[in-house]
PDB file of N, CA and C in Angstrom:
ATOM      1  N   UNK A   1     -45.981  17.746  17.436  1.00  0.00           N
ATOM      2  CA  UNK A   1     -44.767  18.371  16.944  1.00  0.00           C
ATOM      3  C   UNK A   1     -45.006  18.795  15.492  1.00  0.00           C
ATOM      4  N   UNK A   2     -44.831  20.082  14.996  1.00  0.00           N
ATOM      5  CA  UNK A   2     -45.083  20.387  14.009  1.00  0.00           C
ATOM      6  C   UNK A   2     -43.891  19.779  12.493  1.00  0.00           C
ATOM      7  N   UNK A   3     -44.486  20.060  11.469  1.00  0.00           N
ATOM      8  CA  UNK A   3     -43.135  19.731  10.626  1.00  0.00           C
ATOM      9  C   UNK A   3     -42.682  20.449  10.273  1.00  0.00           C
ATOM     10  N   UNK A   4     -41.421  20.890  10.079  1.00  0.00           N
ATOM     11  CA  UNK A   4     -40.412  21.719   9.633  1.00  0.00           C
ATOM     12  C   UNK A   4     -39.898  21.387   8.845  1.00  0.00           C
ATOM     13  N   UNK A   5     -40.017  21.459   6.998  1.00  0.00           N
ATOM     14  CA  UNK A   5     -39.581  21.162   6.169  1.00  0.00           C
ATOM     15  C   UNK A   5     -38.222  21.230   6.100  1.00  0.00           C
ATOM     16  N   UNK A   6     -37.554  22.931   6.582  1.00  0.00           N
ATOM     17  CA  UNK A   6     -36.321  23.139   6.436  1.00  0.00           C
ATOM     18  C   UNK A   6     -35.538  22.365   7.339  1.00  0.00           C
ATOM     19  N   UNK A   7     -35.719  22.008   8.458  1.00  0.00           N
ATOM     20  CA  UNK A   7     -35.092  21.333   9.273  1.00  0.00           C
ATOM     21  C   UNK A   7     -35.228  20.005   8.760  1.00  0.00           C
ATOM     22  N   UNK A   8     -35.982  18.923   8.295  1.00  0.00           N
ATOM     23  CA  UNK A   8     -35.984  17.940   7.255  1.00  0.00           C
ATOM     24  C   UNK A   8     -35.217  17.489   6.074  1.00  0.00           C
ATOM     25  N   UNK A   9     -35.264  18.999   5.604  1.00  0.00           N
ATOM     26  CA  UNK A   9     -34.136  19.014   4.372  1.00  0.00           C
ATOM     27  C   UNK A   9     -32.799  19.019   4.933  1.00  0.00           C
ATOM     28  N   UNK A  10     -32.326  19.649   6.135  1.00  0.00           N
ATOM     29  CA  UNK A  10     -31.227  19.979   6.431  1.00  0.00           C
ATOM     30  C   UNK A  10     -30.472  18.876   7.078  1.00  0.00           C
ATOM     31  N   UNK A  11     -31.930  17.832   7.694  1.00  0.00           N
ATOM     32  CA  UNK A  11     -31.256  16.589   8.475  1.00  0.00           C
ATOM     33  C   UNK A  11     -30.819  15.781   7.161  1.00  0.00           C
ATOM     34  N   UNK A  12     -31.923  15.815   5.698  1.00  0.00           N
ATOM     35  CA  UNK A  12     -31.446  15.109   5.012  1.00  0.00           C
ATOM     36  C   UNK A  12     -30.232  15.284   4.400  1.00  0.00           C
ATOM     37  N   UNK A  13     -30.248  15.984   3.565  1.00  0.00           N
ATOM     38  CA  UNK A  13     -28.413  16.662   3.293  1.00  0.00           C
ATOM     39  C   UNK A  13     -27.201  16.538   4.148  1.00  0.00           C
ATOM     40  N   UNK A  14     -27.879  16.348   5.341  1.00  0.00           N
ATOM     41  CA  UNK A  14     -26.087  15.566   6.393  1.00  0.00           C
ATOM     42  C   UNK A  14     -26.549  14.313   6.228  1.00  0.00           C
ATOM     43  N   UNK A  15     -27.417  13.776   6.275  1.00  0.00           N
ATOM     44  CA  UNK A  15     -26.828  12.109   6.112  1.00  0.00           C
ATOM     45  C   UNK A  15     -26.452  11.597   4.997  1.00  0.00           C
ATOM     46  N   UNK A  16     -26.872  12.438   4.245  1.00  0.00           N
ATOM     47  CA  UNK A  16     -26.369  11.870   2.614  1.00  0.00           C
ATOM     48  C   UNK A  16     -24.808  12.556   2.479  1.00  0.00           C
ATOM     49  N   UNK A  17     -24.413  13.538   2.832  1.00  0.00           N
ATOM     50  CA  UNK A  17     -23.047  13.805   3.228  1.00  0.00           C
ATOM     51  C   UNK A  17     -22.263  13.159   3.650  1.00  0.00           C
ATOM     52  N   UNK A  18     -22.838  12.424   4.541  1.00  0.00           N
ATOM     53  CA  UNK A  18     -21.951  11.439   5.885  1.00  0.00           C
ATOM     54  C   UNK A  18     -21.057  10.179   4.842  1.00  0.00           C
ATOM     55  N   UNK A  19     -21.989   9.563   4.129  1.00  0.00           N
ATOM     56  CA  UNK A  19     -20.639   8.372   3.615  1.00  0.00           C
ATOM     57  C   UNK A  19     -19.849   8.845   2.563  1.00  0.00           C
ATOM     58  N   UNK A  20     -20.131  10.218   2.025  1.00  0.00           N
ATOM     59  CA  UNK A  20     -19.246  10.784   0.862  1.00  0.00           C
ATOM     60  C   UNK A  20     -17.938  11.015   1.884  1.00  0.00           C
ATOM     61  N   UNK A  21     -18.159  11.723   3.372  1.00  0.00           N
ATOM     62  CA  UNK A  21     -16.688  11.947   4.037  1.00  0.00           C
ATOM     63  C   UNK A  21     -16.280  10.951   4.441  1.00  0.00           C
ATOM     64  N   UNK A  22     -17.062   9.939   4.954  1.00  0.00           N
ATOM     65  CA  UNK A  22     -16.558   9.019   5.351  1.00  0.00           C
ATOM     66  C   UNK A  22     -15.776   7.977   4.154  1.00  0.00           C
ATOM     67  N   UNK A  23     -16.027   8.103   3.273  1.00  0.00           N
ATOM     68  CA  UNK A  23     -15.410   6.972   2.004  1.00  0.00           C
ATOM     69  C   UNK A  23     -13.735   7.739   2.242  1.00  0.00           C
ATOM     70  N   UNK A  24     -14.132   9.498   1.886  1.00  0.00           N
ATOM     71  CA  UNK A  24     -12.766   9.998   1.326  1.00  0.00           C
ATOM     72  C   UNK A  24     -11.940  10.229   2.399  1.00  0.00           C
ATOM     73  N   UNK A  25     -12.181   9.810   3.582  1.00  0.00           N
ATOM     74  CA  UNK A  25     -11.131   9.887   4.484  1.00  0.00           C
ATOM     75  C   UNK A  25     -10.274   8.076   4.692  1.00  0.00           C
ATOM     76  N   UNK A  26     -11.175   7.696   4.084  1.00  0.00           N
ATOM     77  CA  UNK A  26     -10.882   6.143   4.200  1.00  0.00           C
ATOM     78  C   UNK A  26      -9.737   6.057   2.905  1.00  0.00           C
ATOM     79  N   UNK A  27      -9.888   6.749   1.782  1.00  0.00           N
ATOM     80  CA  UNK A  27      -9.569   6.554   0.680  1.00  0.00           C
ATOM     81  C   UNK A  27      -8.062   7.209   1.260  1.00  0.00           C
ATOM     82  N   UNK A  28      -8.025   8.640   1.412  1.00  0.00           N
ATOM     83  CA  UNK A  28      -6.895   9.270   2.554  1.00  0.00           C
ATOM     84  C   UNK A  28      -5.934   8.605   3.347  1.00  0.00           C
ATOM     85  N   UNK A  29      -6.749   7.311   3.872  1.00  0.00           N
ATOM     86  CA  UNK A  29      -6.061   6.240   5.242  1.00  0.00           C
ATOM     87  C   UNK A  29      -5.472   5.626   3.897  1.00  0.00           C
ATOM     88  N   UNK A  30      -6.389   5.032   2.526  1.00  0.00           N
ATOM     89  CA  UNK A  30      -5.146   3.666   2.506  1.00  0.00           C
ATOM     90  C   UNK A  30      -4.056   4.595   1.881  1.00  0.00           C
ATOM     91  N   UNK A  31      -4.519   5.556   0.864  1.00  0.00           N
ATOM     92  CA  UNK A  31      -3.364   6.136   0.410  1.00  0.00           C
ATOM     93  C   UNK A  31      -2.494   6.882   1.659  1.00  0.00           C
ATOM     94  N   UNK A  32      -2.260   6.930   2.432  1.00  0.00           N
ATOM     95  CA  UNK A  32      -1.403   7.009   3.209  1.00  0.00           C
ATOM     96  C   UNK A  32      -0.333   5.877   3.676  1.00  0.00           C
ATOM     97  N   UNK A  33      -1.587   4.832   3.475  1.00  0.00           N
ATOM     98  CA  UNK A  33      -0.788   3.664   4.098  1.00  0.00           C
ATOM     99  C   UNK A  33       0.184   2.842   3.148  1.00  0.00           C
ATOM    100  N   UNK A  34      -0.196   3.506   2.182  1.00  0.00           N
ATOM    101  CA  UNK A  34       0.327   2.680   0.566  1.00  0.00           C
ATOM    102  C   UNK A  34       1.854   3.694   0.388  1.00  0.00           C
ATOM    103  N   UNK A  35       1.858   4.965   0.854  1.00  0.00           N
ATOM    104  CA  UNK A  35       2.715   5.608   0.638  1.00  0.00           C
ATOM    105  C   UNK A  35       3.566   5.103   1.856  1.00  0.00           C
ATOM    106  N   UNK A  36       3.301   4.730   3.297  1.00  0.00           N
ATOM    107  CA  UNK A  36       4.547   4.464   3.792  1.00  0.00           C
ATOM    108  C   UNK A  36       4.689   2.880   3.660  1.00  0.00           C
ATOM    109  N   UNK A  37       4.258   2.338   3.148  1.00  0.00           N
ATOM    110  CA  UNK A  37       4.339   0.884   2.737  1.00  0.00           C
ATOM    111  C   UNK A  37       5.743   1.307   1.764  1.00  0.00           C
ATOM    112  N   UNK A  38       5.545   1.855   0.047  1.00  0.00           N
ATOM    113  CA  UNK A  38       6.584   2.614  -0.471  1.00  0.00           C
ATOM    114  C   UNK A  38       7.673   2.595  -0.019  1.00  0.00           C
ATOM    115  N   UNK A  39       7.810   3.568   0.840  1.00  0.00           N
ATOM    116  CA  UNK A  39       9.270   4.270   1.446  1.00  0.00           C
ATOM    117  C   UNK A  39       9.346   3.692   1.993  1.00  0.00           C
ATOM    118  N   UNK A  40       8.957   3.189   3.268  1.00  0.00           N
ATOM    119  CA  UNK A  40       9.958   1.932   4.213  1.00  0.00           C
ATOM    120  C   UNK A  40      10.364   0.625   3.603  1.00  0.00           C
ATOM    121  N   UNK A  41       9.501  -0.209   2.436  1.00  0.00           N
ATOM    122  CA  UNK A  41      10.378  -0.532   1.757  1.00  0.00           C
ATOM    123  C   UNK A  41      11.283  -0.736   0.990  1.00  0.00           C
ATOM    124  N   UNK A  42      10.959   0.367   0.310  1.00  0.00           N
ATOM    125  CA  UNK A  42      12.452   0.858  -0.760  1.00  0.00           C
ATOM    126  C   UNK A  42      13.342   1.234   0.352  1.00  0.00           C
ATOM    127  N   UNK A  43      13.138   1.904   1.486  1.00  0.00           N
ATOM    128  CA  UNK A  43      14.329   2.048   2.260  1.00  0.00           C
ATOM    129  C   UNK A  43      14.703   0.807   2.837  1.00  0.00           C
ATOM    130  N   UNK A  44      14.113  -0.121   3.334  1.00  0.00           N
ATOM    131  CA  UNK A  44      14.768  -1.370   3.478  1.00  0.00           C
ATOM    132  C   UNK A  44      15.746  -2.158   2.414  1.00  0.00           C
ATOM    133  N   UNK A  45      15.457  -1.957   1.118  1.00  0.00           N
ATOM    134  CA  UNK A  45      15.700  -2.627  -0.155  1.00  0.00           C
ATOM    135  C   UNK A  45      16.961  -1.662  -0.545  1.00  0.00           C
ATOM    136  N   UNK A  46      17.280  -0.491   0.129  1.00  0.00           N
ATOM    137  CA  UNK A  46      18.208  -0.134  -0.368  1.00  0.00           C
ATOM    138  C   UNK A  46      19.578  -0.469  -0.218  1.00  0.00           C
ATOM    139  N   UNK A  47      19.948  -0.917   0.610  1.00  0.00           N
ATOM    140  CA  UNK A  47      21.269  -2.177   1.204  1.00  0.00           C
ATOM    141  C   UNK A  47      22.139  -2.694  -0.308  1.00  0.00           C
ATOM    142  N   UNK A  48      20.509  -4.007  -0.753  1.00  0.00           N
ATOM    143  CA  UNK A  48      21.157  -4.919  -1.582  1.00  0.00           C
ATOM    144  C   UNK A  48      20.537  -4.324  -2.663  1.00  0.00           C
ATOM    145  N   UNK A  49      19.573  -3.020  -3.497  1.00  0.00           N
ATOM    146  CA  UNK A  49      19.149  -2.989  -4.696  1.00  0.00           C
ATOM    147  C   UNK A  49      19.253  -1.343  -4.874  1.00  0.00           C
ATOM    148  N   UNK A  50      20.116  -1.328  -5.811  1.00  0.00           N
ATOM    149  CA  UNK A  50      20.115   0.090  -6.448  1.00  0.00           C
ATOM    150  C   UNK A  50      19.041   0.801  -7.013  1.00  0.00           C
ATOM    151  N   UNK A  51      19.217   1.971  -6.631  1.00  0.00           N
ATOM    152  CA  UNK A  51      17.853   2.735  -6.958  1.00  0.00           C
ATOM    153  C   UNK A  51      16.523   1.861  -6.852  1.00  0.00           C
ATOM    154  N   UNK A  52      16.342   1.150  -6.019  1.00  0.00           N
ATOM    155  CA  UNK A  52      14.708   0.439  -5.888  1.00  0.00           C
ATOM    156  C   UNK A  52      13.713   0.913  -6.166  1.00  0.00           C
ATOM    157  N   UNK A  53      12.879  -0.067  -6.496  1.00  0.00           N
ATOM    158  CA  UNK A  53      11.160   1.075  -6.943  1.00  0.00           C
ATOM    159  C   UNK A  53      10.426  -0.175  -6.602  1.00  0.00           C
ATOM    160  N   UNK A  54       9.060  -0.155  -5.812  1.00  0.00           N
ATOM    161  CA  UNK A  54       8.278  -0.388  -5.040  1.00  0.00           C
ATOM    162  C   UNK A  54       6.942   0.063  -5.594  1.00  0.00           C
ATOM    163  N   UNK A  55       6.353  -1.938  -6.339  1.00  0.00           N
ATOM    164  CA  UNK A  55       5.081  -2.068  -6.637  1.00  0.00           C
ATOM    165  C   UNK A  55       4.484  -1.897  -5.093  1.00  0.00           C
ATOM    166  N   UNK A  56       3.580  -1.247  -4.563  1.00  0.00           N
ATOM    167  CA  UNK A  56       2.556  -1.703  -3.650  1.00  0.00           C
ATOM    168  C   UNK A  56       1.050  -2.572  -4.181  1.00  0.00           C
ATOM    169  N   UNK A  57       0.997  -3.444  -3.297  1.00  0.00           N
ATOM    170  CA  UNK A  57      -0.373  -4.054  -3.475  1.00  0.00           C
ATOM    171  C   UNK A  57      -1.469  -2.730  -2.654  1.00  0.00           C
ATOM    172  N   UNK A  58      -2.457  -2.682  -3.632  1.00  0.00           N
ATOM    173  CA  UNK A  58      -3.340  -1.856  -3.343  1.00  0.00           C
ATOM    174  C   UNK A  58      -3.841  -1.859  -1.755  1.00  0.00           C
ATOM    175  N   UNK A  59      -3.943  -2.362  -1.485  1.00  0.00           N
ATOM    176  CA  UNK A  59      -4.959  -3.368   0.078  1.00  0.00           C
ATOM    177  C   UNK A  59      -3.950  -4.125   1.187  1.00  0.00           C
ATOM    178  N   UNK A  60      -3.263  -5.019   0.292  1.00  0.00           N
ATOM    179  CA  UNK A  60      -2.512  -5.605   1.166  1.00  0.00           C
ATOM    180  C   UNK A  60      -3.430  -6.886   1.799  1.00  0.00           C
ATOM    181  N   UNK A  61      -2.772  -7.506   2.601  1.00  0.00           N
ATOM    182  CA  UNK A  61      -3.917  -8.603   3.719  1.00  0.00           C
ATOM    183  C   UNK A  61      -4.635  -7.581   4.700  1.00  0.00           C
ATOM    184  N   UNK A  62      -4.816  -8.438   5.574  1.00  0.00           N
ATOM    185  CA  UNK A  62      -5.877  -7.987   6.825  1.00  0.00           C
ATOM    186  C   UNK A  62      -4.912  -6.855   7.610  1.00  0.00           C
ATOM    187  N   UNK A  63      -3.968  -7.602   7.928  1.00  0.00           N
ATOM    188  CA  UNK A  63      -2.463  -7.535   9.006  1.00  0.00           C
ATOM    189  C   UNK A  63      -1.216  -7.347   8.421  1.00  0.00           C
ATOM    190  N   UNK A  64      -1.249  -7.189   7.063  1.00  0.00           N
ATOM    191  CA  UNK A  64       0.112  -6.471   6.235  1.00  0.00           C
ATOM    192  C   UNK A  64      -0.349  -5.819   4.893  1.00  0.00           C
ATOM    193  N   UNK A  65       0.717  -4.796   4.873  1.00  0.00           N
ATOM    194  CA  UNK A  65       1.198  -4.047   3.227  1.00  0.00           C
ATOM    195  C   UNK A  65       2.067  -5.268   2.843  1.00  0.00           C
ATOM    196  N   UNK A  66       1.928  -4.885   1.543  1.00  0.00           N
ATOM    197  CA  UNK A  66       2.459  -5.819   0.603  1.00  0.00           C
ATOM    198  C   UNK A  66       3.009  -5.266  -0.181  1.00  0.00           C
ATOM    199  N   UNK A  67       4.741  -5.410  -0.564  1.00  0.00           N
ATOM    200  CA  UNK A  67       4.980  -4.504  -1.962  1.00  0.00           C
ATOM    201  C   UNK A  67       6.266  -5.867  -2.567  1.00  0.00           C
ATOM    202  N   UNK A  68       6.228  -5.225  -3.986  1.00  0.00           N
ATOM    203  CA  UNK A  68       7.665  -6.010  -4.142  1.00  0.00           C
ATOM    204  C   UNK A  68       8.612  -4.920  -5.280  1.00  0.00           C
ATOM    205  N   UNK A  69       9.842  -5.192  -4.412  1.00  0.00           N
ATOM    206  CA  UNK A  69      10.924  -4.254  -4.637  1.00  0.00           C
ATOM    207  C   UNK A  69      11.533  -4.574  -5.581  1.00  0.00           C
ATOM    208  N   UNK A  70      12.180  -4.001  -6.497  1.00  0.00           N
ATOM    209  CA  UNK A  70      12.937  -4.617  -7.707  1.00  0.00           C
ATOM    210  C   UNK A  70      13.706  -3.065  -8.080  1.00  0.00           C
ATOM    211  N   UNK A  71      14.911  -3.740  -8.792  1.00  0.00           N
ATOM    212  CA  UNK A  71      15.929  -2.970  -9.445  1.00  0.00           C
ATOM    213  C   UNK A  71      17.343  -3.315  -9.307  1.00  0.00           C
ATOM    214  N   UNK A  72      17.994  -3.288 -10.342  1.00  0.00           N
ATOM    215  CA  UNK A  72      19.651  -3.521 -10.213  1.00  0.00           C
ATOM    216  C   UNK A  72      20.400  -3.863  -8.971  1.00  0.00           C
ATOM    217  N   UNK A  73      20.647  -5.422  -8.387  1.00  0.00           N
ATOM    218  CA  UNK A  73      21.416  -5.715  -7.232  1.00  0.00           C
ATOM    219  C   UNK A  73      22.753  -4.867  -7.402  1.00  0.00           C
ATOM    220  N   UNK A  74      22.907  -4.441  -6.273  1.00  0.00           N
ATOM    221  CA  UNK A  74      24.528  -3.443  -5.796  1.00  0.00           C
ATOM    222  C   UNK A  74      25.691  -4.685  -6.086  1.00  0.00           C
ATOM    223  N   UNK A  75      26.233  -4.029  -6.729  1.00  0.00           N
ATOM    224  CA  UNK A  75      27.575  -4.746  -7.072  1.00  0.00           C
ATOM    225  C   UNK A  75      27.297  -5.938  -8.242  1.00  0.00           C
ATOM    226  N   UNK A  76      26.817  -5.824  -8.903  1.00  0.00           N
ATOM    227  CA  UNK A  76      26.235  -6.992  -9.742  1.00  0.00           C
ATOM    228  C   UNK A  76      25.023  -6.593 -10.836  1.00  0.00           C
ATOM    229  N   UNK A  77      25.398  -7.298 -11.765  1.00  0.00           N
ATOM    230  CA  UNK A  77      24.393  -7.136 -13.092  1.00  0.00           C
ATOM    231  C   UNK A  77      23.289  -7.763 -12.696  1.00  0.00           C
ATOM    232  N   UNK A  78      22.304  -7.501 -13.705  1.00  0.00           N
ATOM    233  CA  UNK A  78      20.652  -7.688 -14.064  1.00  0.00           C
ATOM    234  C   UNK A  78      19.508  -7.480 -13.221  1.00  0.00           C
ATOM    235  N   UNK A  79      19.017  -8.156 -12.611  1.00  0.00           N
ATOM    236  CA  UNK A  79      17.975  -7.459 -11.466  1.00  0.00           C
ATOM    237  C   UNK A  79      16.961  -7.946 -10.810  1.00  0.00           C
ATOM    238  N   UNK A  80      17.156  -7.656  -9.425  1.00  0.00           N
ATOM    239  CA  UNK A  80      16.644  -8.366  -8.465  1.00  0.00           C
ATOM    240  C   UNK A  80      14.915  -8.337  -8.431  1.00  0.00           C
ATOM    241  N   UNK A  81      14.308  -8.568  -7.775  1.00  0.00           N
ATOM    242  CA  UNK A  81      13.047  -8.382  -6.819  1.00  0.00           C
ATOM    243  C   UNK A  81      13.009  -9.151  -5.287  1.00  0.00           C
ATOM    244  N   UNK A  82      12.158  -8.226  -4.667  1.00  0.00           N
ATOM    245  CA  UNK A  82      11.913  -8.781  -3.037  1.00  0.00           C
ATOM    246  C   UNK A  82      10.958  -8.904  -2.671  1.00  0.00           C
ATOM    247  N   UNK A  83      10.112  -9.392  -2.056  1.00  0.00           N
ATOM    248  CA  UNK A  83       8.842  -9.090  -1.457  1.00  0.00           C
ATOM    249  C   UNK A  83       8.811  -8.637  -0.103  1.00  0.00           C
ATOM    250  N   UNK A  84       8.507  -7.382  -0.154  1.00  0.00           N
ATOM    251  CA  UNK A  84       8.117  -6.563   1.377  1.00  0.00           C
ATOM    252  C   UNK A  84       6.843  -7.084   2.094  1.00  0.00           C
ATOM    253  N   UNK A  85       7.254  -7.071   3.055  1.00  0.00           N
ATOM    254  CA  UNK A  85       5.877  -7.511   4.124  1.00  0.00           C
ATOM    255  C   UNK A  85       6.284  -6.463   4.916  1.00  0.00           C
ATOM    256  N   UNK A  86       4.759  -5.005   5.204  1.00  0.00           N
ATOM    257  CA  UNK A  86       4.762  -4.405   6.172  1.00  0.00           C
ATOM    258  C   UNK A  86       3.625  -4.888   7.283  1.00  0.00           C
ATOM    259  N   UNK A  87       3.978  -4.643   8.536  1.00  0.00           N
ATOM    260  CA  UNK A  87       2.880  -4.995   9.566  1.00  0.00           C
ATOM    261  C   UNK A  87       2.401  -3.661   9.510  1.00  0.00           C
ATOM    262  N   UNK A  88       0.692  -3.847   9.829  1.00  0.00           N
ATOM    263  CA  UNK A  88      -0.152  -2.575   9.422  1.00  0.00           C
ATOM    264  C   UNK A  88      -0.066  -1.399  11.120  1.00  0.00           C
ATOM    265  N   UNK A  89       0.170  -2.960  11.982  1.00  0.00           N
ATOM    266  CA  UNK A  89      -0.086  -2.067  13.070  1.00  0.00           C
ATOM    267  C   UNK A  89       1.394  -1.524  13.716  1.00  0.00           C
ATOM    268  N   UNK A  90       2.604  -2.167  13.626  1.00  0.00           N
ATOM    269  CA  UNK A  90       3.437  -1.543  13.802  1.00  0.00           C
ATOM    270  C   UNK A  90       4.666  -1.244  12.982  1.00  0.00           C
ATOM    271  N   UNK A  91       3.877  -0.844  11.717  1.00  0.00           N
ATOM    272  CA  UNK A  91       4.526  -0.661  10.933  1.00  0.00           C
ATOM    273  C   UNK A  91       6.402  -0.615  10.931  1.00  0.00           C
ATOM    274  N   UNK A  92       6.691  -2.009  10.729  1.00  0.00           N
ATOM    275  CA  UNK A  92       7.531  -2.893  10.505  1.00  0.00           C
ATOM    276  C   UNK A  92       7.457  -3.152   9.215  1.00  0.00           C
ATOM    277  N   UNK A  93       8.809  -3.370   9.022  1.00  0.00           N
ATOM    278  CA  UNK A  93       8.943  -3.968   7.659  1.00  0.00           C
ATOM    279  C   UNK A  93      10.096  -5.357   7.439  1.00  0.00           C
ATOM    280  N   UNK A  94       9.383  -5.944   6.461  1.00  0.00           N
ATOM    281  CA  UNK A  94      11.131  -7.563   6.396  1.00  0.00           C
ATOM    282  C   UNK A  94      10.537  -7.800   5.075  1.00  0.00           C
ATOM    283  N   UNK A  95      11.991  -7.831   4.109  1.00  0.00           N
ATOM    284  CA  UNK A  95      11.999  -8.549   3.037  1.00  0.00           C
ATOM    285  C   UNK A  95      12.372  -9.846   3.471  1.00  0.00           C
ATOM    286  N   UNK A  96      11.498 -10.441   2.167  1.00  0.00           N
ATOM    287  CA  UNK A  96      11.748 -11.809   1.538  1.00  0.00           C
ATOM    288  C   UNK A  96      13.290 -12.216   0.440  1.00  0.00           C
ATOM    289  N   UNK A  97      13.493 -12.961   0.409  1.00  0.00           N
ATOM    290  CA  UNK A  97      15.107 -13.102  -0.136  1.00  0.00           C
ATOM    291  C   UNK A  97      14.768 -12.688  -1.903  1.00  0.00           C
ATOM    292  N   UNK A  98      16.519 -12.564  -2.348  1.00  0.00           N
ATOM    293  CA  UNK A  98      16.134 -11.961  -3.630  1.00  0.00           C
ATOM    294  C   UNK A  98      15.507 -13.050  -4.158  1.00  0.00           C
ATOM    295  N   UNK A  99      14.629 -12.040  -5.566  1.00  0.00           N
ATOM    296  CA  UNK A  99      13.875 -13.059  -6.442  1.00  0.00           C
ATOM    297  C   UNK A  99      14.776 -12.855  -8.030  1.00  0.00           C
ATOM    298  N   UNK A 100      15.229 -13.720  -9.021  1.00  0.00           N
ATOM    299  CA  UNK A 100      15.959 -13.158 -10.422  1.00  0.00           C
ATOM    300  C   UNK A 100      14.606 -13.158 -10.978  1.00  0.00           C
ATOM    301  N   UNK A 101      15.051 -12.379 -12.493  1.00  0.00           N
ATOM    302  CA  UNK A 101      13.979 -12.387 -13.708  1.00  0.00           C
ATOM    303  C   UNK A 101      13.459 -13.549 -14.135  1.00  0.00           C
ATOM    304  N   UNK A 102      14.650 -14.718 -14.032  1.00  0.00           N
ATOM    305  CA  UNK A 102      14.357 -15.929 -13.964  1.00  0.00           C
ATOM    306  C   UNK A 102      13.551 -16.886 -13.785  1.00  0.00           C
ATOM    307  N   UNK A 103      13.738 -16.553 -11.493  1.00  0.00           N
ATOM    308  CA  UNK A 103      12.906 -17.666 -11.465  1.00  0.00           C
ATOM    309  C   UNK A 103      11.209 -16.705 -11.402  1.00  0.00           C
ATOM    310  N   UNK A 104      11.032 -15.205 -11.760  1.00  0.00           N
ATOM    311  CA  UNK A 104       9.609 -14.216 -11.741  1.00  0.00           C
ATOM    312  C   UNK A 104       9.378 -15.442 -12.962  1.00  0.00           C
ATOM    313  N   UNK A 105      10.030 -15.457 -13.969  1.00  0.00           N
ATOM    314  CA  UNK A 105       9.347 -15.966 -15.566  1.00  0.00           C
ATOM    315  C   UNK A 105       9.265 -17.336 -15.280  1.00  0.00           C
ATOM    316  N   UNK A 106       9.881 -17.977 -14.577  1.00  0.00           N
ATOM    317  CA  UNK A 106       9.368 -19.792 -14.657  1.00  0.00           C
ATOM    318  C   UNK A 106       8.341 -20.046 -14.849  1.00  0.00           C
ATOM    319  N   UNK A 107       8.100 -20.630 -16.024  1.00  0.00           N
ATOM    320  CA  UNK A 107       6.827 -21.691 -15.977  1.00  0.00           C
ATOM    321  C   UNK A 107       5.861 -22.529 -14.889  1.00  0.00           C
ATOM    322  N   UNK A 108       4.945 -22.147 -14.686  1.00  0.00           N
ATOM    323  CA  UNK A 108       4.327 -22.911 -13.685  1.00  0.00           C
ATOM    324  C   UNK A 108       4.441 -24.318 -14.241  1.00  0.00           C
ATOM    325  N   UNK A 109       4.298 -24.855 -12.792  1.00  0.00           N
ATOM    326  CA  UNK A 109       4.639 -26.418 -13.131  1.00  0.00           C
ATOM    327  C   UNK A 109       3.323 -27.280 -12.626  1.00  0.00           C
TER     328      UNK A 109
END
């Protein structure tokens, strides 16, 4: 079989291609997944917290998004936080009960 440089070069240049698409479609998946992590929990959080805004954990676990919700409880002064748990695979969502500024700042014990 003879060698064919150009065909060499050409196999090389797709495999070195291959994990650049493959990273940025991965990168695509979480930021996707981080964005409906976001909105389904601020839309969950909107009930008991005015205007909510939604830290996401970058990654999350294996088997959930992770965010925590915070902003002005409805009907009431100062301000809440929640912790969202989304399931990755059926994307579900359930807060955790409110958290105050309070007990976020307690001193570890």
């Amino acid at each position: 079989m003879p060698f064919n440089s150009r065909s060499t070069l050409t196999a090389l240049f797709a495999i070195t291609l291959m994990p650049a698409a493959a990273f940025a479609s991965s990168d695509d998946a979480w930021e996707a997944m981080r964005a409906d992590v976001s909105v389904k929990c601020i839309e969950a959080a909107a009930g008991s917290i005015e205007m909510p805004v939604a830290v996401v954990d970058p990654f999350g676990s294996n088997s959930f998004g992770l965010a925590l919700v915070s902003g002005k409880p409805k009907g009431a002064d100062g301000k809440i936080s929640q912790i969202c748990v989304y399931n990755k695979q059926t994307k579900a969502v359930e807060l955790g009960g409110e958290l105050t500024d309070e007990m976020l700042a307690a001193p570890a014990k």
